[in-house]
PDB file of N, CA and C in Angstrom:
ATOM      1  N   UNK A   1      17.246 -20.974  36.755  1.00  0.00           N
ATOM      2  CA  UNK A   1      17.419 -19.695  36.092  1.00  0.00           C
ATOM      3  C   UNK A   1      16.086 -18.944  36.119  1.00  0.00           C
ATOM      4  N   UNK A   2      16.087 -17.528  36.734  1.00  0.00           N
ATOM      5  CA  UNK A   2      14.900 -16.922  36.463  1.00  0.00           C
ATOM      6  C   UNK A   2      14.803 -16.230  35.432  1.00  0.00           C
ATOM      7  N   UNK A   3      13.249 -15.559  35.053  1.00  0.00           N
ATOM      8  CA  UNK A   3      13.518 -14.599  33.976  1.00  0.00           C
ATOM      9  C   UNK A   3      12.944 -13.231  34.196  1.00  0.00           C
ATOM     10  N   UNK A   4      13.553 -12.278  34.188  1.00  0.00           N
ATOM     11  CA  UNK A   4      13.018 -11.148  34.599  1.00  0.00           C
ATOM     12  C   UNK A   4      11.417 -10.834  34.359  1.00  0.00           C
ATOM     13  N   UNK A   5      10.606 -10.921  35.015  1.00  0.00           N
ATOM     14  CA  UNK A   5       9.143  -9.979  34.792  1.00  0.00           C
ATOM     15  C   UNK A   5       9.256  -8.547  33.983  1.00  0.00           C
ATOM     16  N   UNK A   6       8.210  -8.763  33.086  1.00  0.00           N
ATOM     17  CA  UNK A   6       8.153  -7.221  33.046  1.00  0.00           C
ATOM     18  C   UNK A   6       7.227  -6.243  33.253  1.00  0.00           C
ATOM     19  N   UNK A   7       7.356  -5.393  33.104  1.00  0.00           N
ATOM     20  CA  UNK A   7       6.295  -4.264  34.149  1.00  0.00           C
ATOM     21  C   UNK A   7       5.127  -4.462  33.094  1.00  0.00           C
ATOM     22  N   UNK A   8       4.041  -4.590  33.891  1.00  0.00           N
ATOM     23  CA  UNK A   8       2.326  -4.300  33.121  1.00  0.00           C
ATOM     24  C   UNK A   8       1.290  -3.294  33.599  1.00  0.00           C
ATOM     25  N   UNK A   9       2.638  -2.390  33.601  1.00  0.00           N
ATOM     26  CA  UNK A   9       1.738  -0.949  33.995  1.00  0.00           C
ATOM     27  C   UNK A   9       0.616  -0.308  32.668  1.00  0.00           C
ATOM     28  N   UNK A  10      -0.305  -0.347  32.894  1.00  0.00           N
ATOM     29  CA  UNK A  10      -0.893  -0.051  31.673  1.00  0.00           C
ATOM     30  C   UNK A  10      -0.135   1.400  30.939  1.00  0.00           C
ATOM     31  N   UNK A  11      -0.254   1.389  29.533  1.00  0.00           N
ATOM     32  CA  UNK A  11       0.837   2.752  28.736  1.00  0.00           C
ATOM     33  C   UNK A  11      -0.448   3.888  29.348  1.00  0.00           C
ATOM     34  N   UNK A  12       0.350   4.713  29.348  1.00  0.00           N
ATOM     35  CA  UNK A  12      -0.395   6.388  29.086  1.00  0.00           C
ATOM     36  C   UNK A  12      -0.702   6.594  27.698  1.00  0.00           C
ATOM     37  N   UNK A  13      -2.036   7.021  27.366  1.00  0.00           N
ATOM     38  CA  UNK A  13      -2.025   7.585  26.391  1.00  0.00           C
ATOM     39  C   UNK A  13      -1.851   8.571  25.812  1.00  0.00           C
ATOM     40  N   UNK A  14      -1.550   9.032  24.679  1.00  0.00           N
ATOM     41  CA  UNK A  14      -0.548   9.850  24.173  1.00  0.00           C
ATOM     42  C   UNK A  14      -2.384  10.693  24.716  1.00  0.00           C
ATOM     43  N   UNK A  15      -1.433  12.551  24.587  1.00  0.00           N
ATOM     44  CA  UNK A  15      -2.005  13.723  25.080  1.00  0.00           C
ATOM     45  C   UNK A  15      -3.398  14.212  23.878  1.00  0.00           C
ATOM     46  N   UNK A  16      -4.000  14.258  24.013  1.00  0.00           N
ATOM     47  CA  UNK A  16      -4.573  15.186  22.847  1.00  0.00           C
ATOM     48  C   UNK A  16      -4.397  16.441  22.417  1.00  0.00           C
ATOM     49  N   UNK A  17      -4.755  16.817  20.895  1.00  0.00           N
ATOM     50  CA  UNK A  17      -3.991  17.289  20.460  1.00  0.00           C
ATOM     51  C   UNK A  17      -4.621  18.904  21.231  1.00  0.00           C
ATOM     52  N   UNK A  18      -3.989  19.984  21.358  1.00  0.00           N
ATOM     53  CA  UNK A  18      -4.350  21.309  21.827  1.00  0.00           C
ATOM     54  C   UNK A  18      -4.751  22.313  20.971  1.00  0.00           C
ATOM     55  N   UNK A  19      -5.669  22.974  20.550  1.00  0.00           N
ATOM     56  CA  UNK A  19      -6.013  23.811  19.387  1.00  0.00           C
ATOM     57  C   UNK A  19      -5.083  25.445  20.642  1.00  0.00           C
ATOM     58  N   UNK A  20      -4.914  26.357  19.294  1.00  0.00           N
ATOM     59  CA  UNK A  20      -4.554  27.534  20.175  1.00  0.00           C
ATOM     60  C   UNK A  20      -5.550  28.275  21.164  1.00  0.00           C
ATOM     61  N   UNK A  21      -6.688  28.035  20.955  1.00  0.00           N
ATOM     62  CA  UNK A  21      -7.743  28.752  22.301  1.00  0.00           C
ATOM     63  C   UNK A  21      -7.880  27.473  23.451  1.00  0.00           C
ATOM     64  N   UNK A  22      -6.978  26.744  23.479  1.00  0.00           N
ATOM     65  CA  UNK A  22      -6.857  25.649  24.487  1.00  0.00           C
ATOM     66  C   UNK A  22      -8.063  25.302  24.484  1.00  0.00           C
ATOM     67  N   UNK A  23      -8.691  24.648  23.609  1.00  0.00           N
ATOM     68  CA  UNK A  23      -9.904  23.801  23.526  1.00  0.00           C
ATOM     69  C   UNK A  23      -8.919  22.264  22.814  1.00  0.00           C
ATOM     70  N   UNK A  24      -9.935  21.128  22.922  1.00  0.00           N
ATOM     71  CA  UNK A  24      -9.560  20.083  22.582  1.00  0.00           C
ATOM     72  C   UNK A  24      -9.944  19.557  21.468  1.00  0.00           C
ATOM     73  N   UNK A  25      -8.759  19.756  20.203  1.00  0.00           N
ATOM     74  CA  UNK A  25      -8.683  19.123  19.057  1.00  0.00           C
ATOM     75  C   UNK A  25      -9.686  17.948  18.422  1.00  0.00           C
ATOM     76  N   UNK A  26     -10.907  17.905  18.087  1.00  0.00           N
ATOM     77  CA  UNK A  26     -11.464  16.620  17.539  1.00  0.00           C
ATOM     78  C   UNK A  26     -10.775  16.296  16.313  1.00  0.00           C
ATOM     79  N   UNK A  27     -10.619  14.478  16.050  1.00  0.00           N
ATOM     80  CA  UNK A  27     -10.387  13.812  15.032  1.00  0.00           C
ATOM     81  C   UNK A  27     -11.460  14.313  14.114  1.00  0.00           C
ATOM     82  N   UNK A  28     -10.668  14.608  12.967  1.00  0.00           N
ATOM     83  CA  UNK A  28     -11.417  14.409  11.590  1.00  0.00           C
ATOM     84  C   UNK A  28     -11.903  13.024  11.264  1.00  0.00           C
ATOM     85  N   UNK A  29     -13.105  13.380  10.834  1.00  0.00           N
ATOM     86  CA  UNK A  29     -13.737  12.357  10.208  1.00  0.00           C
ATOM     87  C   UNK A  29     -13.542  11.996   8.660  1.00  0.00           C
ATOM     88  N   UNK A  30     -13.670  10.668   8.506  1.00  0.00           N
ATOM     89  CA  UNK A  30     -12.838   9.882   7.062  1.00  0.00           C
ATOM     90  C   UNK A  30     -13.716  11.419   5.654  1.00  0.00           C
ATOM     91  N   UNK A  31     -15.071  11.653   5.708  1.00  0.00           N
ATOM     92  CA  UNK A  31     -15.300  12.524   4.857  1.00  0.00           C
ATOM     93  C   UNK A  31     -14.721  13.730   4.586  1.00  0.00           C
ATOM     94  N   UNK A  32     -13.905  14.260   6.258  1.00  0.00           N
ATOM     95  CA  UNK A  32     -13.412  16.027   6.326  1.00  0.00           C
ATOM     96  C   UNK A  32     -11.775  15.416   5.375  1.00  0.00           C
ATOM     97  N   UNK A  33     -11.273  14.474   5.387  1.00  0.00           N
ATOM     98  CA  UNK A  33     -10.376  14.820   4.191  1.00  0.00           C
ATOM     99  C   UNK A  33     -10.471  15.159   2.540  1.00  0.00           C
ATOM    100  N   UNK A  34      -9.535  15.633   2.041  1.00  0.00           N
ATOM    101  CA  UNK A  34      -9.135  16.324   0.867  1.00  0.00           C
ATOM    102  C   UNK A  34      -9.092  14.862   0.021  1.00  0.00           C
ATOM    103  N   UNK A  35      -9.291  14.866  -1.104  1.00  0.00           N
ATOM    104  CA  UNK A  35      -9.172  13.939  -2.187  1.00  0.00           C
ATOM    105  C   UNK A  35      -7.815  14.412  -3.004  1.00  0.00           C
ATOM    106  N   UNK A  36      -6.459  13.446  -2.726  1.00  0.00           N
ATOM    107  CA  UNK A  36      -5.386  13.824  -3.011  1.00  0.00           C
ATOM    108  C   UNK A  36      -5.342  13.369  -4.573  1.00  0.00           C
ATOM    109  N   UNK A  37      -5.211  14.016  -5.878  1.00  0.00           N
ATOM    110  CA  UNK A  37      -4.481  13.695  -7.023  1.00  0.00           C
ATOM    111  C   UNK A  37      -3.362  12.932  -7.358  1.00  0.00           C
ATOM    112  N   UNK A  38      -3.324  11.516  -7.531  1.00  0.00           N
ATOM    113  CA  UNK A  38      -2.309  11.093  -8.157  1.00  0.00           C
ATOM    114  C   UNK A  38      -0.851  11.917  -9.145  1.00  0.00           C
ATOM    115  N   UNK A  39       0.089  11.794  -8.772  1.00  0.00           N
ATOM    116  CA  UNK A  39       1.202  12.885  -9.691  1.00  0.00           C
ATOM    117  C   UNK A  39       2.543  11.866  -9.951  1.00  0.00           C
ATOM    118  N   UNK A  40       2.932  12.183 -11.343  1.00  0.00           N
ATOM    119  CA  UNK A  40       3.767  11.168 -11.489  1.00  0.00           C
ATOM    120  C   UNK A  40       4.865  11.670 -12.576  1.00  0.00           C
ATOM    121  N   UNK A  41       5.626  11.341 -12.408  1.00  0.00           N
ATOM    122  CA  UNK A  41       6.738  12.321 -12.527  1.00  0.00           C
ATOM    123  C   UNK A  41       7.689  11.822 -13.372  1.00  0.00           C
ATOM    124  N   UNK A  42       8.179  12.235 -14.987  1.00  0.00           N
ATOM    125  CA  UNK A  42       8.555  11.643 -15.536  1.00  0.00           C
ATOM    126  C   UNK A  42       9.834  11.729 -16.352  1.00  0.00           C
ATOM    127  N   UNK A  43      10.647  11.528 -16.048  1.00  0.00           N
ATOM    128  CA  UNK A  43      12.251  11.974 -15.841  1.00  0.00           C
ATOM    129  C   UNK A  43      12.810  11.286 -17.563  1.00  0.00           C
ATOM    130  N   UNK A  44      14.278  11.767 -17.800  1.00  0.00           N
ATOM    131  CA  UNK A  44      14.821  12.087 -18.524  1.00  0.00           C
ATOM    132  C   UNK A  44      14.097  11.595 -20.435  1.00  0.00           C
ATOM    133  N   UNK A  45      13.292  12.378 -20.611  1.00  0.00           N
ATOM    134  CA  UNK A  45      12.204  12.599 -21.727  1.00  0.00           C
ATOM    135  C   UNK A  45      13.090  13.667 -22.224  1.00  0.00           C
ATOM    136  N   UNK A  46      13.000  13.303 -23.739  1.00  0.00           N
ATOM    137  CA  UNK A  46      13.940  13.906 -24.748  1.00  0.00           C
ATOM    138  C   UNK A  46      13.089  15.336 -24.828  1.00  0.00           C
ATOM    139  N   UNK A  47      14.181  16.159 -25.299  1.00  0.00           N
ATOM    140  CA  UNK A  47      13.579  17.464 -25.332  1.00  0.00           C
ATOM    141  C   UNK A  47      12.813  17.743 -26.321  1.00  0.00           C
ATOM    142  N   UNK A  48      12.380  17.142 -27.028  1.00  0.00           N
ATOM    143  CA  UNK A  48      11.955  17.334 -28.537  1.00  0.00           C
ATOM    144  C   UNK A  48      10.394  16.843 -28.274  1.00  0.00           C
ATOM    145  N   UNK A  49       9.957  15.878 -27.229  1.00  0.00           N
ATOM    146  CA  UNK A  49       8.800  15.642 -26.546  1.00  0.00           C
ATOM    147  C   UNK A  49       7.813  17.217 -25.958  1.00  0.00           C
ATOM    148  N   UNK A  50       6.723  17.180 -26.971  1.00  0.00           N
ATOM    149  CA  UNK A  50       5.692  17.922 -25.956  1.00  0.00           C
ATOM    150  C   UNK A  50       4.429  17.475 -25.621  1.00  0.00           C
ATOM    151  N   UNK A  51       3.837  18.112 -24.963  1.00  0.00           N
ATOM    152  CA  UNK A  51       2.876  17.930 -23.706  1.00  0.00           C
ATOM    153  C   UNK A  51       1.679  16.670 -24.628  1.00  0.00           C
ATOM    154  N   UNK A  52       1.138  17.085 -26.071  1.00  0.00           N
ATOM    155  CA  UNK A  52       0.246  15.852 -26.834  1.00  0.00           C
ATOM    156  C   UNK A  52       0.895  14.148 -27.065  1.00  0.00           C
ATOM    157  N   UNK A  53       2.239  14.832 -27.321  1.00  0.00           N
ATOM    158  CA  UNK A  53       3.161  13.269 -27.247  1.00  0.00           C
ATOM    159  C   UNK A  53       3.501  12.608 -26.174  1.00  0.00           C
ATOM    160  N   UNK A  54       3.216  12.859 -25.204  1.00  0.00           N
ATOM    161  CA  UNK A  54       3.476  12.701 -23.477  1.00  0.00           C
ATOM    162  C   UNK A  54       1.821  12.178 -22.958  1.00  0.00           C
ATOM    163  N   UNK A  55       0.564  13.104 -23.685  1.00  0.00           N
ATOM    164  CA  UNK A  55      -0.412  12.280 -23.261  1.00  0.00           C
ATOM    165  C   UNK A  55      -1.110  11.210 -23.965  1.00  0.00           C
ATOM    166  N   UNK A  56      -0.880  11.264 -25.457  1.00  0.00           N
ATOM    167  CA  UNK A  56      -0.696   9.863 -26.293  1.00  0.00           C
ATOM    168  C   UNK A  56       0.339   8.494 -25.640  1.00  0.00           C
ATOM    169  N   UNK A  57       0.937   8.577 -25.211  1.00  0.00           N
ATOM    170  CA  UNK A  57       1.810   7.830 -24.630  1.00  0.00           C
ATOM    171  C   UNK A  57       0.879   7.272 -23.866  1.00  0.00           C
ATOM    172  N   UNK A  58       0.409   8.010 -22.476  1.00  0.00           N
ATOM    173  CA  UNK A  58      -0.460   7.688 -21.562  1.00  0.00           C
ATOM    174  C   UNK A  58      -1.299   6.983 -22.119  1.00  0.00           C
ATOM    175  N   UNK A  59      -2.192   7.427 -23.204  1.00  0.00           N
ATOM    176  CA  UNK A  59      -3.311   6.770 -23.614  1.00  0.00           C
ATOM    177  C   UNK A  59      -3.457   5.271 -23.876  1.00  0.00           C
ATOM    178  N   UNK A  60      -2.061   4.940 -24.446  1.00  0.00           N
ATOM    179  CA  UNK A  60      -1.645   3.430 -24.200  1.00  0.00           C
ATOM    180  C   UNK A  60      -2.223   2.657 -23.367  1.00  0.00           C
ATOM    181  N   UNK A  61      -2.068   2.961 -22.357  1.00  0.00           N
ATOM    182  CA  UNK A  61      -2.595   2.060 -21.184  1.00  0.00           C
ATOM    183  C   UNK A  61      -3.803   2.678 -20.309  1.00  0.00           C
ATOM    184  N   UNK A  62      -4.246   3.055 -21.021  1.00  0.00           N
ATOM    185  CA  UNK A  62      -5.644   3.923 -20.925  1.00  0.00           C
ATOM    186  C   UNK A  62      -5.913   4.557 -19.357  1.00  0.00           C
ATOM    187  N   UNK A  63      -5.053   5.669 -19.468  1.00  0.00           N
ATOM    188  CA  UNK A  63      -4.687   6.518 -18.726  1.00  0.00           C
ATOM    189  C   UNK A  63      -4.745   7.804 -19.176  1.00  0.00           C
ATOM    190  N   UNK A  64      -5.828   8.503 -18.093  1.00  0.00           N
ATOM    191  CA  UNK A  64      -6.327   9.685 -18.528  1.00  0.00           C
ATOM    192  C   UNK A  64      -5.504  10.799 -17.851  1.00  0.00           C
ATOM    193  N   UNK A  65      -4.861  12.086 -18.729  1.00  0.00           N
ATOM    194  CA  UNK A  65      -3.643  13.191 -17.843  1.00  0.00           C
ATOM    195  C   UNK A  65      -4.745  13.849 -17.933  1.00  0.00           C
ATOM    196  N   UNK A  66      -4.859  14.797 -16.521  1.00  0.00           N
ATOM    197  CA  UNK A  66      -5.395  16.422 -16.865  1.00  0.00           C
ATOM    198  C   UNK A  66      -4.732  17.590 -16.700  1.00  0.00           C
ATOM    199  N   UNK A  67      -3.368  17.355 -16.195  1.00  0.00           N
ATOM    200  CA  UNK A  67      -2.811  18.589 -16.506  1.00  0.00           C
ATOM    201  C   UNK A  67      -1.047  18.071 -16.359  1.00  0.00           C
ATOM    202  N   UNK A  68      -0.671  18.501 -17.610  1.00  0.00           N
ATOM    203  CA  UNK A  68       1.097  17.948 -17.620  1.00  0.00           C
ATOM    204  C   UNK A  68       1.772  19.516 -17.671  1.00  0.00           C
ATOM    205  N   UNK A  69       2.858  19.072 -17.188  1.00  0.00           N
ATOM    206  CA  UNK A  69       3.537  20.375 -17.417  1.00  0.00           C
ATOM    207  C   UNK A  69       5.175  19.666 -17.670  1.00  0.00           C
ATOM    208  N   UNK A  70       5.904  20.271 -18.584  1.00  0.00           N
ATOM    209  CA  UNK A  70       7.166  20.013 -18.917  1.00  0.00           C
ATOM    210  C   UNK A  70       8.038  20.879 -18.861  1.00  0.00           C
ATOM    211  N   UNK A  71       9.130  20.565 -18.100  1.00  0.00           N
ATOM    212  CA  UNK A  71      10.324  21.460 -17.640  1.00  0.00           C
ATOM    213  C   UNK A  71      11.159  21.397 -18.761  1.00  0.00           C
ATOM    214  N   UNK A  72      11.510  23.086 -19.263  1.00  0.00           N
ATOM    215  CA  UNK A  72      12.250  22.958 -20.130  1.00  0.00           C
ATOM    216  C   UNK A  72      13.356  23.724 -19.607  1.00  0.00           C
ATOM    217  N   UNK A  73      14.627  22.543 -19.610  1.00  0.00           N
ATOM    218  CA  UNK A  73      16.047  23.360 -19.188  1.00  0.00           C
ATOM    219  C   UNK A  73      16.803  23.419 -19.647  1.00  0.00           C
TER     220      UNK A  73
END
Protein backbone atom coordinates (compact mmCIF):
# COMPACT_ATOMS: atom_id res chain seq x y z
CA UNK A 1 0.00 0.00 0.00
CA UNK A 2 1.36 3.41 -0.84
CA UNK A 3 0.75 6.68 0.70
CA UNK A 4 0.27 9.66 -1.15
CA UNK A 5 3.25 12.38 -0.83
CA UNK A 6 2.46 15.64 -0.21
CA UNK A 7 3.49 18.70 -1.93
CA UNK A 8 6.46 20.78 -0.02
CA UNK A 9 6.19 23.65 -2.03
CA UNK A 10 7.18 26.25 0.29
CA UNK A 11 3.58 28.61 1.24
CA UNK A 12 3.55 32.16 -0.27
CA UNK A 13 3.43 34.65 1.99
CA UNK A 14 0.52 36.48 2.60
CA UNK A 15 0.83 40.18 0.56
CA UNK A 16 1.61 43.21 2.55
CA UNK A 17 -0.56 45.36 3.61
CA UNK A 18 -1.04 48.55 0.82
CA UNK A 19 -1.46 52.09 2.33
CA UNK A 20 -3.63 54.35 -0.29
CA UNK A 21 -0.46 56.28 -1.84
CA UNK A 22 0.72 52.65 -2.68
CA UNK A 23 3.53 52.76 -0.29
CA UNK A 24 4.10 49.72 2.00
CA UNK A 25 2.24 49.45 5.25
CA UNK A 26 4.82 49.04 8.33
CA UNK A 27 3.83 46.85 11.42
CA UNK A 28 3.10 48.76 14.43
CA UNK A 29 5.20 48.47 17.08
CA UNK A 30 3.98 46.81 20.63
CA UNK A 31 4.29 50.78 22.08
CA UNK A 32 2.11 52.47 18.85
CA UNK A 33 -0.94 50.62 20.45
CA UNK A 34 -3.85 52.22 22.41
CA UNK A 35 -4.26 51.04 26.08
CA UNK A 36 -7.78 49.42 25.88
CA UNK A 37 -10.14 49.98 29.21
CA UNK A 38 -11.57 47.08 30.73
CA UNK A 39 -15.78 47.39 30.43
CA UNK A 40 -18.12 45.24 32.07
CA UNK A 41 -21.45 45.12 31.74
CA UNK A 42 -23.99 44.52 34.19
CA UNK A 43 -27.37 43.17 33.38
CA UNK A 44 -30.69 42.80 35.02
CA UNK A 45 -29.94 45.31 38.26
CA UNK A 46 -33.08 46.43 39.91
CA UNK A 47 -34.20 49.76 39.02
CA UNK A 48 -34.09 51.26 42.29
CA UNK A 49 -30.03 50.76 42.06
CA UNK A 50 -27.91 53.96 41.38
CA UNK A 51 -24.60 54.66 40.12
CA UNK A 52 -22.95 54.97 44.39
CA UNK A 53 -24.73 51.55 45.09
CA UNK A 54 -23.27 49.90 41.96
CA UNK A 55 -19.74 51.29 42.93
CA UNK A 56 -19.92 50.20 46.66
CA UNK A 57 -20.69 46.87 45.42
CA UNK A 58 -17.47 46.97 43.38
CA UNK A 59 -15.57 48.07 46.28
CA UNK A 60 -16.11 44.64 47.76
CA UNK A 61 -13.61 43.11 45.94
CA UNK A 62 -11.54 46.02 45.71
CA UNK A 63 -12.33 47.17 42.47
CA UNK A 64 -11.91 50.55 41.39
CA UNK A 65 -15.09 52.09 38.64
CA UNK A 66 -14.28 55.36 36.88
CA UNK A 67 -17.06 55.90 35.01
CA UNK A 68 -20.62 53.85 35.26
CA UNK A 69 -23.42 54.72 33.45
CA UNK A 70 -26.99 53.14 33.99
CA UNK A 71 -29.64 52.56 31.47
CA UNK A 72 -32.79 53.60 32.53
CA UNK A 73 -35.77 51.93 30.57
Amino acid sequence: MKVAEKDTKPTEKSPKPVTKNGGIEKKKKKEDFEVRIPRIIVRNLNFKVNEDQLKKAFEKINATINNTSIVKR
